[in-house]
PDB file of N, CA and C in Angstrom:
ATOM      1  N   UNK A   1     -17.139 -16.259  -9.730  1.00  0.00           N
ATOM      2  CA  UNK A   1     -17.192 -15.166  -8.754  1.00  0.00           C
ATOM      3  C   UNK A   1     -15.825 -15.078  -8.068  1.00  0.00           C
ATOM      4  N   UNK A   2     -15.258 -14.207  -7.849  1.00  0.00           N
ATOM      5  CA  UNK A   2     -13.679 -13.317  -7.517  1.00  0.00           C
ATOM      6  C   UNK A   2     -14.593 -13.251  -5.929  1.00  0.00           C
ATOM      7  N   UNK A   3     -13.130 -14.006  -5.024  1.00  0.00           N
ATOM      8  CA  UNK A   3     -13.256 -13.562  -3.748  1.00  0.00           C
ATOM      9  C   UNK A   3     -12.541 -12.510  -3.062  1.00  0.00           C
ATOM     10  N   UNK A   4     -13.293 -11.914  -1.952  1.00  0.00           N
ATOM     11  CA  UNK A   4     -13.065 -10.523  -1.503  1.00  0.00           C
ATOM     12  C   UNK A   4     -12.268 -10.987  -0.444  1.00  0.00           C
ATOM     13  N   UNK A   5     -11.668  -9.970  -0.024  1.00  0.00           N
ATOM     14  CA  UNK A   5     -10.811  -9.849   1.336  1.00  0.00           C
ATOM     15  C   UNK A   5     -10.580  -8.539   1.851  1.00  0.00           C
ATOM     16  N   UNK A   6     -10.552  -8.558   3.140  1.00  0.00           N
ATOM     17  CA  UNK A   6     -10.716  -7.578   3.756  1.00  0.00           C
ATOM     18  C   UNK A   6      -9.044  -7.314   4.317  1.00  0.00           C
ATOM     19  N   UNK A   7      -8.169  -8.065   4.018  1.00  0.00           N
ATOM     20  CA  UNK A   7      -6.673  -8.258   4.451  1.00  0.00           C
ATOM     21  C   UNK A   7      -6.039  -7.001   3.570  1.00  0.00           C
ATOM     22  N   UNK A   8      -5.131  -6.694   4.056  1.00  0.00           N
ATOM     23  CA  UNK A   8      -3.896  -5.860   3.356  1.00  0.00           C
ATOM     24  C   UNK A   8      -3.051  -7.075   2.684  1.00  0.00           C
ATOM     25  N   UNK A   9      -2.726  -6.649   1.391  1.00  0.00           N
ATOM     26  CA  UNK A   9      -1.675  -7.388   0.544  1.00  0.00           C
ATOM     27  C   UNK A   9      -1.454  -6.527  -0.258  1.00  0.00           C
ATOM     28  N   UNK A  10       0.498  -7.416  -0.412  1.00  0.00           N
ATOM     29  CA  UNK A  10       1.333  -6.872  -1.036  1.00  0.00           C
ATOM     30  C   UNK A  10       1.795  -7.772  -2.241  1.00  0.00           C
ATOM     31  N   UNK A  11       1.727  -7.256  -3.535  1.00  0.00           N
ATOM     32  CA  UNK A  11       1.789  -8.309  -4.298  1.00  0.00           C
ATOM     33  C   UNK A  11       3.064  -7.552  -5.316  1.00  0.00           C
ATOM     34  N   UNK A  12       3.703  -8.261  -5.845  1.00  0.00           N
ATOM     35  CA  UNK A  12       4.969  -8.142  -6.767  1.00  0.00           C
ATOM     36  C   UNK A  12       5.840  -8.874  -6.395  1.00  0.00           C
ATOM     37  N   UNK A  13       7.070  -8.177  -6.770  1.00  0.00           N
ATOM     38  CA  UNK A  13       7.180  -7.358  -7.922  1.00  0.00           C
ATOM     39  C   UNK A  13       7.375  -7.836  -9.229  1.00  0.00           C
ATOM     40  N   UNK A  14       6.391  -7.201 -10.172  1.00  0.00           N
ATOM     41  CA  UNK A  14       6.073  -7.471 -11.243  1.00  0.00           C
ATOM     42  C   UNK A  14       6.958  -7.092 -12.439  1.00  0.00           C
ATOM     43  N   UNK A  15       6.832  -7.820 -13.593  1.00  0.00           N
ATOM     44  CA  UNK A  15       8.133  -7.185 -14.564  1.00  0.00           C
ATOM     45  C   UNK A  15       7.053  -6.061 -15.449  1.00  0.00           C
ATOM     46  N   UNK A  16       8.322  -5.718 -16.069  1.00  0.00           N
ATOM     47  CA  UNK A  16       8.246  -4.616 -17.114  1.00  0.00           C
ATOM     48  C   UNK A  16       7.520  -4.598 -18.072  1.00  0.00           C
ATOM     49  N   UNK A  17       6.756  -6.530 -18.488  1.00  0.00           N
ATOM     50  CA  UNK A  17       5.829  -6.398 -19.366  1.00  0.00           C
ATOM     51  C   UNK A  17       4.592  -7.238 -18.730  1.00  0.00           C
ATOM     52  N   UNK A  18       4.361  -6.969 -17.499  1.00  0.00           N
ATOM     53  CA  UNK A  18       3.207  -7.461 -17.207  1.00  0.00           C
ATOM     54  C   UNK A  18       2.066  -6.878 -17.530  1.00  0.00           C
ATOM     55  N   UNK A  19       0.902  -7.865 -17.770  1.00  0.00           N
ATOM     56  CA  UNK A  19      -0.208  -7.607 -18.344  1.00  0.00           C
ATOM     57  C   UNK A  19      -1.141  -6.621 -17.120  1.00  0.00           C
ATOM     58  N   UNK A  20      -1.676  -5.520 -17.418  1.00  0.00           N
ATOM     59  CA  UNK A  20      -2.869  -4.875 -16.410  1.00  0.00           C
ATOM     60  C   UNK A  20      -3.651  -5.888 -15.258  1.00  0.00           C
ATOM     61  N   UNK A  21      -4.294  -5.296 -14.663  1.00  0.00           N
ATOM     62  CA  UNK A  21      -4.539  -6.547 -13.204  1.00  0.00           C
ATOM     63  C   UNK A  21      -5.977  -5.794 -13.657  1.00  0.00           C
ATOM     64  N   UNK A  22      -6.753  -6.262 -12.725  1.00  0.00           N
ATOM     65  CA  UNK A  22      -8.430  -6.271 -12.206  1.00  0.00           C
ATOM     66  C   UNK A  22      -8.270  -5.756 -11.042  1.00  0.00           C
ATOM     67  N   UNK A  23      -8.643  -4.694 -10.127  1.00  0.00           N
ATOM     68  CA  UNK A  23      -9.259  -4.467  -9.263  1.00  0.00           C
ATOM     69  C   UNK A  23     -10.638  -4.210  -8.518  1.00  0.00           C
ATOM     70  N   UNK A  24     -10.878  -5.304  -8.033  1.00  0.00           N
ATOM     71  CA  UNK A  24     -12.282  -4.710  -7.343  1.00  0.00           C
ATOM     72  C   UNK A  24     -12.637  -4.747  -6.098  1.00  0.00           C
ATOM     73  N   UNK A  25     -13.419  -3.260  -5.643  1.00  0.00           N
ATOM     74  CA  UNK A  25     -13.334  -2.763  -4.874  1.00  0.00           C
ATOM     75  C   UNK A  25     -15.346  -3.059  -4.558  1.00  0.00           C
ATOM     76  N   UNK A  26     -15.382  -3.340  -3.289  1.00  0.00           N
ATOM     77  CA  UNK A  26     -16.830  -3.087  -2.428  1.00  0.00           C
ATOM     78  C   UNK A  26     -16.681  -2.537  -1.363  1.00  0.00           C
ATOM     79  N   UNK A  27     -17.131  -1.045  -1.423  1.00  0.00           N
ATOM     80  CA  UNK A  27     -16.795  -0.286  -0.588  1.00  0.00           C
ATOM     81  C   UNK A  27     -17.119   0.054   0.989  1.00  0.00           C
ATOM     82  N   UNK A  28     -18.480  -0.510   0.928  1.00  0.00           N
ATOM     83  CA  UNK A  28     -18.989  -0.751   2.211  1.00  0.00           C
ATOM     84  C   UNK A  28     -18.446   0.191   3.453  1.00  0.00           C
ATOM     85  N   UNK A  29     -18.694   1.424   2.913  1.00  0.00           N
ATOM     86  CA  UNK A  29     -18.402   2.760   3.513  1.00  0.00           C
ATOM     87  C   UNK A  29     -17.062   2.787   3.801  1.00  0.00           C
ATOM     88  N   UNK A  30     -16.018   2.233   3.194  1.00  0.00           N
ATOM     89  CA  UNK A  30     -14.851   2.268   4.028  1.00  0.00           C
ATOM     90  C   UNK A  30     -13.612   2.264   2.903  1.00  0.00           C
ATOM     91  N   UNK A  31     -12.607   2.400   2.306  1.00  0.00           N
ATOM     92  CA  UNK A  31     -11.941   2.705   1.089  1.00  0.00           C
ATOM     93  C   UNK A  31     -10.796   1.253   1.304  1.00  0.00           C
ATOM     94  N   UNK A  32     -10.346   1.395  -0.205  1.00  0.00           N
ATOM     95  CA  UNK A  32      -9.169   0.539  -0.030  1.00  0.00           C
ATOM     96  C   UNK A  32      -8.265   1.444  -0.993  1.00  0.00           C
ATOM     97  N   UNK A  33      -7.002   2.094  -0.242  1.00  0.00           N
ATOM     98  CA  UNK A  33      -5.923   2.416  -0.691  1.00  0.00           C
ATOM     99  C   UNK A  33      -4.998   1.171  -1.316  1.00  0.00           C
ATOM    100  N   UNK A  34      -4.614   2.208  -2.973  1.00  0.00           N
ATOM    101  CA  UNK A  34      -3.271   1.449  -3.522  1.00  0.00           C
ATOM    102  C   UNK A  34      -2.053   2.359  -3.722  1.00  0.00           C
ATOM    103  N   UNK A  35      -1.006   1.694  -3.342  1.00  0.00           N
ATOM    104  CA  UNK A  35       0.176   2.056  -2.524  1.00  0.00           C
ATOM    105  C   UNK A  35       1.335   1.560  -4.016  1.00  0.00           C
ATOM    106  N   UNK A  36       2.435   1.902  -4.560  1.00  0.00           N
ATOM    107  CA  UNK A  36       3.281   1.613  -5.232  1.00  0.00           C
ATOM    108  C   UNK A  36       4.497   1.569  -3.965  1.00  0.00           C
ATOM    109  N   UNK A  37       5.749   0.811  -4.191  1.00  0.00           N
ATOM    110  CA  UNK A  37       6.951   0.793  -3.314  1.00  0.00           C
ATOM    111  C   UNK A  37       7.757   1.731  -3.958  1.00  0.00           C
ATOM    112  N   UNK A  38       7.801   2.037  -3.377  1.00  0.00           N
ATOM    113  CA  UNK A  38       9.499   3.559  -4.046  1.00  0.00           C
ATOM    114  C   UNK A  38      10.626   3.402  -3.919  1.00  0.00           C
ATOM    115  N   UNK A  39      10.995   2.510  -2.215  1.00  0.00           N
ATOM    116  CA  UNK A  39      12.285   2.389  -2.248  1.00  0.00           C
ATOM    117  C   UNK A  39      11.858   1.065  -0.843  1.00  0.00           C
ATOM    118  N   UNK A  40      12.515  -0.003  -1.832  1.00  0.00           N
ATOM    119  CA  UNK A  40      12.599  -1.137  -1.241  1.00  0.00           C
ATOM    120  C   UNK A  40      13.779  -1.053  -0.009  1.00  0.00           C
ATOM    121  N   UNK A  41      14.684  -0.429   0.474  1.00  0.00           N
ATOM    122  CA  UNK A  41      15.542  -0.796   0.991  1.00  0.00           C
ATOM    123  C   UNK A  41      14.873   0.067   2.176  1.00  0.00           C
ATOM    124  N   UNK A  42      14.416   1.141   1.948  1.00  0.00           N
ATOM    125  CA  UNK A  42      13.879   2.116   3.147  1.00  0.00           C
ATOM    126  C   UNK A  42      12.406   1.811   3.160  1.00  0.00           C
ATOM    127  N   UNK A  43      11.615   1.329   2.511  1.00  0.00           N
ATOM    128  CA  UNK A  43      10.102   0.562   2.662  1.00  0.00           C
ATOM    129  C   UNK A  43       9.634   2.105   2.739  1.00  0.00           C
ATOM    130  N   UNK A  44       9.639   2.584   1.326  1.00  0.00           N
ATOM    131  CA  UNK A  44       8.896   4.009   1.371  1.00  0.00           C
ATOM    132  C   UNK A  44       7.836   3.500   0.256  1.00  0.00           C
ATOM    133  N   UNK A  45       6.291   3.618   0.699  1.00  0.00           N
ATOM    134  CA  UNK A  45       5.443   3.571  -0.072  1.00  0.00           C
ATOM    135  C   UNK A  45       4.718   4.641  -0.488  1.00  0.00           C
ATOM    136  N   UNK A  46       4.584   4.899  -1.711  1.00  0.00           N
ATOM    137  CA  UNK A  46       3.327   6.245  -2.418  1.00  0.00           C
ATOM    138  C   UNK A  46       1.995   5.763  -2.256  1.00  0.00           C
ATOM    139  N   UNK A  47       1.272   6.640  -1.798  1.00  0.00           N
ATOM    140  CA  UNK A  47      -0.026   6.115  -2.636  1.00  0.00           C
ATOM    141  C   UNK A  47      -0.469   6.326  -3.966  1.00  0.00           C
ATOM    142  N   UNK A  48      -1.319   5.885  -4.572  1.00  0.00           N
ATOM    143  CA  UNK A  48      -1.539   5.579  -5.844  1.00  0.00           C
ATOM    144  C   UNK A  48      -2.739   6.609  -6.001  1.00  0.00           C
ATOM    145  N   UNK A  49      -3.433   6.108  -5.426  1.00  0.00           N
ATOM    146  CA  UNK A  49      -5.087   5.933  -5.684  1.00  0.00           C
ATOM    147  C   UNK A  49      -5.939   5.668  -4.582  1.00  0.00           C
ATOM    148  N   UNK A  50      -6.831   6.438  -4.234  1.00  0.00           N
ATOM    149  CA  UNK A  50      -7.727   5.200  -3.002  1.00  0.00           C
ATOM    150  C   UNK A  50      -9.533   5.114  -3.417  1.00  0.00           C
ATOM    151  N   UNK A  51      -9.700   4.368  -3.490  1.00  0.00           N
ATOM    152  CA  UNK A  51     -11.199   3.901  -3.757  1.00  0.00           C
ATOM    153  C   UNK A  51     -12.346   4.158  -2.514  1.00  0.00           C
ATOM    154  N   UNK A  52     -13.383   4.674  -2.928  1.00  0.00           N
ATOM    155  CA  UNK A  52     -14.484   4.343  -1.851  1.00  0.00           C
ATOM    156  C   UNK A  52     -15.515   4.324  -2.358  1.00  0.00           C
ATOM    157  N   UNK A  53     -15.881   3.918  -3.539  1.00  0.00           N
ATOM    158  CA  UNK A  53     -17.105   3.332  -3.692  1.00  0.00           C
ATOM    159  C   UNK A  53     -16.732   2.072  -4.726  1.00  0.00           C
ATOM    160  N   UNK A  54     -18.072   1.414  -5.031  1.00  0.00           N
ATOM    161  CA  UNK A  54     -18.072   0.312  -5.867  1.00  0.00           C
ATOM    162  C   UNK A  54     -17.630  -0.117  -6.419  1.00  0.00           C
ATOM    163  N   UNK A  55     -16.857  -0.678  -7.384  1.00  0.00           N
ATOM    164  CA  UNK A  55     -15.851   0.124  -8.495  1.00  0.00           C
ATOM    165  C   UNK A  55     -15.495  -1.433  -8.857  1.00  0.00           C
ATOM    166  N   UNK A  56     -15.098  -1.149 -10.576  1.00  0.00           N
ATOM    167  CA  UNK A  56     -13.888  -1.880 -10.951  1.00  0.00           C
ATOM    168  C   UNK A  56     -13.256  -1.036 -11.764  1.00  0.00           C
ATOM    169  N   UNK A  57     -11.846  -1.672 -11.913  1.00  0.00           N
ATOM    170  CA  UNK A  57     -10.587  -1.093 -11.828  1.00  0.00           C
ATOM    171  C   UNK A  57      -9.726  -1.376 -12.809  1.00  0.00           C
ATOM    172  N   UNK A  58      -8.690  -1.163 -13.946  1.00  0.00           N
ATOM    173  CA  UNK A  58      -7.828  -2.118 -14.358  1.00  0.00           C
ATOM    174  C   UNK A  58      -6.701  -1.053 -14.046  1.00  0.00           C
ATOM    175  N   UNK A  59      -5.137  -1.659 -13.340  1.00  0.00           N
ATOM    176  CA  UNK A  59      -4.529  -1.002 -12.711  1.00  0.00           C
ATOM    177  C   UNK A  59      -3.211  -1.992 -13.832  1.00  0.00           C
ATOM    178  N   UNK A  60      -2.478  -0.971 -14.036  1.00  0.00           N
ATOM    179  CA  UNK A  60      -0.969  -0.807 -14.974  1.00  0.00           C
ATOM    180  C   UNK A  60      -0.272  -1.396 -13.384  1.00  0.00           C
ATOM    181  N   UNK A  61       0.277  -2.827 -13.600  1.00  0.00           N
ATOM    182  CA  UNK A  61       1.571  -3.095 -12.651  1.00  0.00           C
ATOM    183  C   UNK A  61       2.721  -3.255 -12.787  1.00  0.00           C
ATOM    184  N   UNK A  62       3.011  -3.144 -14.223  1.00  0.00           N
ATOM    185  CA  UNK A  62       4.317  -3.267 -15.043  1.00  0.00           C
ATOM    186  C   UNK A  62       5.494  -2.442 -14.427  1.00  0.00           C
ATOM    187  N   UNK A  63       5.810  -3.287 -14.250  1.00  0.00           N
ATOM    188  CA  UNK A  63       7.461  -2.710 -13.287  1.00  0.00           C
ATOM    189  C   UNK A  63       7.079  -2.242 -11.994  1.00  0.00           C
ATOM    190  N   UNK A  64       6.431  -2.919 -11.063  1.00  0.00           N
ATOM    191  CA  UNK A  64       6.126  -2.654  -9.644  1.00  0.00           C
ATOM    192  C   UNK A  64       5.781  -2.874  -8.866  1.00  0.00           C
ATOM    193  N   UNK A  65       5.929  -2.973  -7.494  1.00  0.00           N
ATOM    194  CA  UNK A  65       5.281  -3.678  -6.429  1.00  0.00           C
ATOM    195  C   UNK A  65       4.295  -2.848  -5.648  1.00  0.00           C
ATOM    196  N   UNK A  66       2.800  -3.570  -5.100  1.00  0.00           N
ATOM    197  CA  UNK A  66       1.978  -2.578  -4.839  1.00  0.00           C
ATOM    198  C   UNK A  66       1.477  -3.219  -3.901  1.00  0.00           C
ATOM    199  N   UNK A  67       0.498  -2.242  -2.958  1.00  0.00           N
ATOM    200  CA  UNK A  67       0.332  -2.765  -1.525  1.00  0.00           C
ATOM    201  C   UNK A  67      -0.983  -2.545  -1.599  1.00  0.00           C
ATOM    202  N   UNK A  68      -1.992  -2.914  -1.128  1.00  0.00           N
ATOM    203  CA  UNK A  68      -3.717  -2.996  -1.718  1.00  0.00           C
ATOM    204  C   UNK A  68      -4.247  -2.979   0.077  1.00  0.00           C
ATOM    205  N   UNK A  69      -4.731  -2.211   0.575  1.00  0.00           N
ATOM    206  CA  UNK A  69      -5.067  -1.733   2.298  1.00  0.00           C
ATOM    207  C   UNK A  69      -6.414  -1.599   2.169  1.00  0.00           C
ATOM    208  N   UNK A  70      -7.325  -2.448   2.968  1.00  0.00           N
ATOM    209  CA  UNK A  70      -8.720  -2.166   2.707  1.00  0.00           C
ATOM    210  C   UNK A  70      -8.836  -1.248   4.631  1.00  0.00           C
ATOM    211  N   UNK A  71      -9.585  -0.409   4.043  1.00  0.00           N
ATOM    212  CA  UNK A  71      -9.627   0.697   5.869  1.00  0.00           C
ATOM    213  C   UNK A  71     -11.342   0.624   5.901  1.00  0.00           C
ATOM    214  N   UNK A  72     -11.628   0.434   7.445  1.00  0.00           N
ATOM    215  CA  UNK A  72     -12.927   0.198   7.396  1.00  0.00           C
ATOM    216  C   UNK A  72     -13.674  -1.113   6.973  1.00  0.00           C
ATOM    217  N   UNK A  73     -14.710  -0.906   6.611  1.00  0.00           N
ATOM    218  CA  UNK A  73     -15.832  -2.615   6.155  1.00  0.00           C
ATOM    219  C   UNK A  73     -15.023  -2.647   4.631  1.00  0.00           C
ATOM    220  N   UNK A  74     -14.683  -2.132   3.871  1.00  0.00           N
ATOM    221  CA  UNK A  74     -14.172  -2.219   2.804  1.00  0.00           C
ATOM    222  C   UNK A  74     -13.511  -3.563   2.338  1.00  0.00           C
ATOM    223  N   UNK A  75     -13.709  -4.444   0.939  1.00  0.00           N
ATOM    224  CA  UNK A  75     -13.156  -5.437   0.714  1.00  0.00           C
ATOM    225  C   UNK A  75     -12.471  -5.422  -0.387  1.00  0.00           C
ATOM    226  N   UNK A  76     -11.517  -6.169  -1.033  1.00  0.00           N
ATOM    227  CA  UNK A  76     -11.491  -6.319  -2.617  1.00  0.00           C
ATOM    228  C   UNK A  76     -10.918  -7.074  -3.135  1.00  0.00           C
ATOM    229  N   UNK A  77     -10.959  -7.540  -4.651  1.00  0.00           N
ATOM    230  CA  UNK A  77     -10.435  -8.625  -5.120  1.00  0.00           C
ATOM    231  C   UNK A  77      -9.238  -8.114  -6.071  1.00  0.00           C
ATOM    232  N   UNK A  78      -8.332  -8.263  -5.827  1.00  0.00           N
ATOM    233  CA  UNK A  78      -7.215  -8.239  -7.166  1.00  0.00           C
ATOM    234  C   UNK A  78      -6.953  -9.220  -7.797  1.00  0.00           C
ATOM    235  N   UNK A  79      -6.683  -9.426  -9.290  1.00  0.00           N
ATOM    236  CA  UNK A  79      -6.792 -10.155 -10.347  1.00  0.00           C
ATOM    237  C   UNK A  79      -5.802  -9.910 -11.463  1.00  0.00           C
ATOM    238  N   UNK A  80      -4.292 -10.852 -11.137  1.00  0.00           N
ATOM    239  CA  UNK A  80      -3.385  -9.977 -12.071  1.00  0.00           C
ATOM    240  C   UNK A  80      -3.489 -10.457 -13.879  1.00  0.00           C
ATOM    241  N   UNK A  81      -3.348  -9.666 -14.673  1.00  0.00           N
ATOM    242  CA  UNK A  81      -3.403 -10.204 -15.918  1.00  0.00           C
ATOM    243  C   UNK A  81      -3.233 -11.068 -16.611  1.00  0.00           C
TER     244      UNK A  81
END
């Protein structure tokens, strides 16, 4: 069993041939946004994607650093390849 967290994390940066990750999301009425970095020197983040229900996930991290924000009761587990 994959433990949940309700924390914001930032995980990378990953190379160019990293393997797909696991995301999972328990939504518990509340979403968890994923964020890519755009520009490390000015800390400009995109969003990706944002989740609000149940979900699993397999998310492409190859060449990138990404920021995982649970808003609300929302939890989730990331799981890199």
């Amino acid at each position: 069993m994959t433990q949940l967290t309700d924390t914001q994390m930032i995980l990378g940066p990953y190379a160019y041939y990293a393997k797909p990750a696991t995301l999972i999301v328990q939504a518990n009425g509340g979403t968890v946004t994923l964020e890519v970095l755009a520009d490390k020197s000015a800390d400009i983040w995109i969003v990706d994607q944002s989740f609000d229900a149940d979900s699993v996930h397999k998310v492409d991290v190859s060449n990138s650093t990404i920021r995982l924000t649970p808003i609300g009761a929302a939890k989730f587990s990331f799981v890199a390849g």
